[in-house]
Protein backbone atom coordinates (compact mmCIF):
# COMPACT_ATOMS: atom_id res chain seq x y z
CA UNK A 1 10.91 6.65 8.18
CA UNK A 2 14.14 4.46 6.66
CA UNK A 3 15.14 4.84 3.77
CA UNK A 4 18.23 2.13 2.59
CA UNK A 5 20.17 2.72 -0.67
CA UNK A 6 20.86 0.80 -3.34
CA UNK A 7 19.40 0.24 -7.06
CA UNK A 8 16.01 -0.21 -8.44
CA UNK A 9 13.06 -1.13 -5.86
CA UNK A 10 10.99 1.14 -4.25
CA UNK A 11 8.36 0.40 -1.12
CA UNK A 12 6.27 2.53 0.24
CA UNK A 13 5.23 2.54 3.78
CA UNK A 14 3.09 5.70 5.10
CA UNK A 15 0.63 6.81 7.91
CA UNK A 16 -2.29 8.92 6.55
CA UNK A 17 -3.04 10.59 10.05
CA UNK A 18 -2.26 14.23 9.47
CA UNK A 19 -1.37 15.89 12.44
CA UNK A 20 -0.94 19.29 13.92
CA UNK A 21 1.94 20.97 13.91
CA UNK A 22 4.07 17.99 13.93
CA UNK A 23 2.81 16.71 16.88
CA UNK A 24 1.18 12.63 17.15
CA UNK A 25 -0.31 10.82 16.79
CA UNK A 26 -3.46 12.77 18.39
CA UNK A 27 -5.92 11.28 20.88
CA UNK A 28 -8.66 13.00 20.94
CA UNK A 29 -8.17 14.78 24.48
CA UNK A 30 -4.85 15.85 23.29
CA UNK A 31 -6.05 17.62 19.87
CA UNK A 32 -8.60 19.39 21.59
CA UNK A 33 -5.98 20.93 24.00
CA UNK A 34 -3.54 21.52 20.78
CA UNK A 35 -6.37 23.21 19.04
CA UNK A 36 -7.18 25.47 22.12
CA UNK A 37 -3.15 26.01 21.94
CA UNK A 38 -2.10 26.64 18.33
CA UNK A 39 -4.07 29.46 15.72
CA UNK A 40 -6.18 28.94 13.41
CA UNK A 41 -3.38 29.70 10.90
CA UNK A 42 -1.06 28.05 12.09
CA UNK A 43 -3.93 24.65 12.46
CA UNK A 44 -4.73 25.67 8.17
CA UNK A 45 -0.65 25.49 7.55
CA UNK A 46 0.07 22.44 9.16
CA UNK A 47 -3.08 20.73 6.93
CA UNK A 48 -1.41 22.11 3.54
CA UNK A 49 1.81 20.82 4.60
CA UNK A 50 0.56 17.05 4.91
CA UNK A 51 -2.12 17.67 1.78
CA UNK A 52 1.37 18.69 -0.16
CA UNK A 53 3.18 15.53 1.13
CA UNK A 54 0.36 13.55 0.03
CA UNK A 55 0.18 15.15 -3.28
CA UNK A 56 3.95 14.82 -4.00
CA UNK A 57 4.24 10.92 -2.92
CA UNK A 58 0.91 10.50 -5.42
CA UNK A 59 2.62 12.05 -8.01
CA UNK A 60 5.54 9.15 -7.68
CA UNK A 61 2.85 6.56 -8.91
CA UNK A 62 0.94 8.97 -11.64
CA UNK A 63 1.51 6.87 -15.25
CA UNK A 64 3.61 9.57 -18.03
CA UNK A 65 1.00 11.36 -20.27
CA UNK A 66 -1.97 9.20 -21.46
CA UNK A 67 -0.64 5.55 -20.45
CA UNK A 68 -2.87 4.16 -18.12
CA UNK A 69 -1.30 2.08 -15.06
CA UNK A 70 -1.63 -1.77 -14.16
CA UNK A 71 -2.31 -2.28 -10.53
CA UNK A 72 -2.19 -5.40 -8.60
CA UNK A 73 -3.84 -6.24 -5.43
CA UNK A 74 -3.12 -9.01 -3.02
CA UNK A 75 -5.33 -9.57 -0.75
CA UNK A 76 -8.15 -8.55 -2.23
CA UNK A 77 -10.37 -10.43 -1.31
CA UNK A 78 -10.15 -9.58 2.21
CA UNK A 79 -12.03 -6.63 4.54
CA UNK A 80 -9.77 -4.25 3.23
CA UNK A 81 -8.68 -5.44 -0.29
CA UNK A 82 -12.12 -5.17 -1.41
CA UNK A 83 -13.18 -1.90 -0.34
CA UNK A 84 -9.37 -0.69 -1.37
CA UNK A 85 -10.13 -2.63 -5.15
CA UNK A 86 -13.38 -0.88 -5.42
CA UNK A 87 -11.80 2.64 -4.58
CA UNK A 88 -9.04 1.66 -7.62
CA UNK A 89 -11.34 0.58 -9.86
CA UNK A 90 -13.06 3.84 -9.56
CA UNK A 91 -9.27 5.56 -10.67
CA UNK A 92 -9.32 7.18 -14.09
CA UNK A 93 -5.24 6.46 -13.78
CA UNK A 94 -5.66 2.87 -13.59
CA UNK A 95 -6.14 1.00 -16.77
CA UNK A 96 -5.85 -2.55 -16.02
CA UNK A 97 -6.61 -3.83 -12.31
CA UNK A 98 -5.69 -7.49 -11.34
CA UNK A 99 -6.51 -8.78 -8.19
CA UNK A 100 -5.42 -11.65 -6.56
CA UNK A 101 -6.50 -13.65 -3.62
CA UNK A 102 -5.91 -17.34 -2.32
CA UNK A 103 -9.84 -17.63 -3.13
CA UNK A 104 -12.59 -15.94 -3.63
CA UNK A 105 -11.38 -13.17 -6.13
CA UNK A 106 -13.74 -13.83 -9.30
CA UNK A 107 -16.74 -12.60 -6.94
CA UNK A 108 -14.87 -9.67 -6.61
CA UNK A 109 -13.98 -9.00 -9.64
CA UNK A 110 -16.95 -9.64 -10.98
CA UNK A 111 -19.06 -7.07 -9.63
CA UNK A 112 -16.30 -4.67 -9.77
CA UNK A 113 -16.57 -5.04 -13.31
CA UNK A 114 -20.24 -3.60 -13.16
CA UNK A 115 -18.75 -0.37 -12.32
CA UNK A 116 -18.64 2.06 -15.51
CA UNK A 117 -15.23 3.35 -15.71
CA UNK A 118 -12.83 2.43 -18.18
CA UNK A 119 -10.15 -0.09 -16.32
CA UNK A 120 -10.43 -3.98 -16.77
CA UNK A 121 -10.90 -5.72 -14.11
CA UNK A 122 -9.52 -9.87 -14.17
CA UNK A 123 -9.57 -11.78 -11.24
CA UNK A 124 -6.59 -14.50 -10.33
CA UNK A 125 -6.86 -17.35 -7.12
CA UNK A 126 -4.34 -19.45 -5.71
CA UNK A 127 -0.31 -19.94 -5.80
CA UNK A 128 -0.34 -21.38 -9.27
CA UNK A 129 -1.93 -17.90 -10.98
CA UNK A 130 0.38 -15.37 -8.63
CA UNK A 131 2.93 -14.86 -11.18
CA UNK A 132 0.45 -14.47 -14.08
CA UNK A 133 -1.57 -11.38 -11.68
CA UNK A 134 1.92 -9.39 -11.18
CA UNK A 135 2.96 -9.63 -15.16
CA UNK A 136 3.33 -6.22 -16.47
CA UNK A 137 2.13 -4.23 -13.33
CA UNK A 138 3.66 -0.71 -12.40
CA UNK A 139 1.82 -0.83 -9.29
CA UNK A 140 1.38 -3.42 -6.24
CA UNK A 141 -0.42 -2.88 -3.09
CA UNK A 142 -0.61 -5.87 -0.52
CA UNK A 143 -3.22 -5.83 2.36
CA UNK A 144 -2.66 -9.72 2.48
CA UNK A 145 -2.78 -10.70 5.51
CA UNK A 146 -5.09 -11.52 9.05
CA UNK A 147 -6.31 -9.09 11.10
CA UNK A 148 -4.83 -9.01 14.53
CA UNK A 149 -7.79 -10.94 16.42
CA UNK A 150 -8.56 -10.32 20.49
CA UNK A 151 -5.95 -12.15 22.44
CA UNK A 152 -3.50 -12.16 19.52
CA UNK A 153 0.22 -10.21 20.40
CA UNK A 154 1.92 -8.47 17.70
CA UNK A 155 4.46 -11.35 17.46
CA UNK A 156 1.49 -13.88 16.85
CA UNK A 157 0.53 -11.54 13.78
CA UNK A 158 4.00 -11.38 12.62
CA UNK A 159 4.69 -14.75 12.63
CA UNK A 160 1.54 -15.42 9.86
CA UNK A 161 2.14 -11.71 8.17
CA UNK A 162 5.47 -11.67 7.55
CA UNK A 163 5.37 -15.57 5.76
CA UNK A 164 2.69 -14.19 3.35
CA UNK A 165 4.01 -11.13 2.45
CA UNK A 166 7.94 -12.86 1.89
CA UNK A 167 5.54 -15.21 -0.84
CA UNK A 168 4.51 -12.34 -2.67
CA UNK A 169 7.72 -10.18 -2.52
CA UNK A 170 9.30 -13.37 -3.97
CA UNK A 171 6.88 -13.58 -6.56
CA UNK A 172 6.59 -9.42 -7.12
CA UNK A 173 10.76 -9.67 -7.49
CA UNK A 174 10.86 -12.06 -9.86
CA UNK A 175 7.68 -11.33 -12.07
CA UNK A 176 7.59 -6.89 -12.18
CA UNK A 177 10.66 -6.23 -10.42
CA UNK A 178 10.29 -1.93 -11.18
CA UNK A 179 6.87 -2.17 -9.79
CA UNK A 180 6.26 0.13 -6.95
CA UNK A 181 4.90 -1.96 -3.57
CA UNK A 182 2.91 -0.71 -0.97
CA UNK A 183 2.21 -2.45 2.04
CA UNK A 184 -0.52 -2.43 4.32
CA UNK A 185 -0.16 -6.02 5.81
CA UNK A 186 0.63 -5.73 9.79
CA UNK A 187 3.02 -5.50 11.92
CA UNK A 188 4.24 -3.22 8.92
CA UNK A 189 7.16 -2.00 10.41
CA UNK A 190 8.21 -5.87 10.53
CA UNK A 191 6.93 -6.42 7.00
CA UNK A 192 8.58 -3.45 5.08
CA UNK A 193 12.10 -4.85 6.28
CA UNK A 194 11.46 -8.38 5.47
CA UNK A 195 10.22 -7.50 2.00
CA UNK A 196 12.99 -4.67 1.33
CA UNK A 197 15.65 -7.62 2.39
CA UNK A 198 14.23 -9.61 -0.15
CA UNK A 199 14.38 -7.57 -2.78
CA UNK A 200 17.61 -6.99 -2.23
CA UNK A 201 18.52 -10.60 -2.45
CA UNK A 202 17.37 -10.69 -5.71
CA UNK A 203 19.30 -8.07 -7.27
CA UNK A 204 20.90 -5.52 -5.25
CA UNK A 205 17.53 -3.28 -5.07
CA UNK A 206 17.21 0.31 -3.55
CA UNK A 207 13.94 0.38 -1.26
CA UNK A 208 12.80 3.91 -0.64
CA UNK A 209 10.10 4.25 2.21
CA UNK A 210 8.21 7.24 1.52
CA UNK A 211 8.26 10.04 3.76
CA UNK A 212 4.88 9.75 7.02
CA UNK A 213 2.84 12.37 6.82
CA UNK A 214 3.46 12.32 11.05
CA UNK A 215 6.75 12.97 12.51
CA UNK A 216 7.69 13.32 15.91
């Protein structure tokens, strides 16, 4: 992982494939051989180690005391900012959840709003209500984006990706500039350094990419 310094911004870009004893990412040939290879104990210590990285980056996003965080997503309503809003909604850290689309997001938030749990739920669509989704949040994930389709090369995704996600850094700079971003949209080792190069234009930012939980 990068990290670059400066003041104020922070991304976060991480894998969530654990891996065994530093070694990946696994097929599955080659993590049946390392399990033949490696202890049981040594299998259990290398599992605490990434559950401990993935409790430690969590605890960067965990509100202070009783507040309750507001969490944008953008993107969601696509095949993975839906199931990723519905897994939010269900958070008892999240108080307010806005989610933005370029259509489609009152469906979404509708029924998410049928789920008893205590965090509001408001749905925003189109360029015009960006701004207004992003006010006040402490929190921003992005799986905006298309899918890499069969036929498409990375630089075809990349050239659609990395437009979207340089709207809605823009937008995330100007309108919740502390707000921690995460970014799922793909290629996303093209996409964190376009959006951490934006957010240094607009005001001499420090991006921070969190630590991947595989190394190697």
């Amino acid at each position: 992982s990068a990290q670059q310094e400066g003041k104020g911004k922070y991304i976060c870009c991480c894998s969530a494939r654990p891996t065994i004893l530093g070694r990946s990412p696994l097929t599955p040939e080659r993590q049946v051989s390392n399990e033949k290879r490696a202890p049981a104990y040594l299998r259990l210590s290398a599992l605490q180690s990434s559950m401990d990285r993935i409790k430690k980056i969590a605890g960067h996003f965990l509100p202070v005391g009783n507040a309750k965080a507001k969490v944008a997503v953008l993107g969601a309503a696509g095949g993975i900012g839906q199931p990723l809003s519905l897994l939010l909604k269900n958070s008892s850290y999240i108080g307010e959840l806005s989610l933005y689309d370029v259509a489609n997001t009152a469906g979404v938030a509708c029924d998410l709003s049928h789920i008893s749990t205590a965090s509001k739920v408001k749905g925003y669509s189109g360029a015009g209500q960006l701004h207004e989704a992003l006010r006040g949040c402490q929190l921003v994930v992005i799986p905006a984006g298309v899918p890499r389709k069969p036929g498409m090369t990375r630089d075809d995704l990349f050239n659609i990706n990395a437009g979207i996600v340089a709207v809605l850094c823009e937008a995330i700079s100007a309108t919740c500039p502390d707000a921690w971003v995460l970014i799922i949209s793909n290629p996303v080792n093209s996409t964190v350094p376009i959006a951490a190069e934006i957010f240094k234009r607009a005001g001499g930012a420090r991006t921070q990419t969190a630590p991947a939980l595989q190394e190697g």
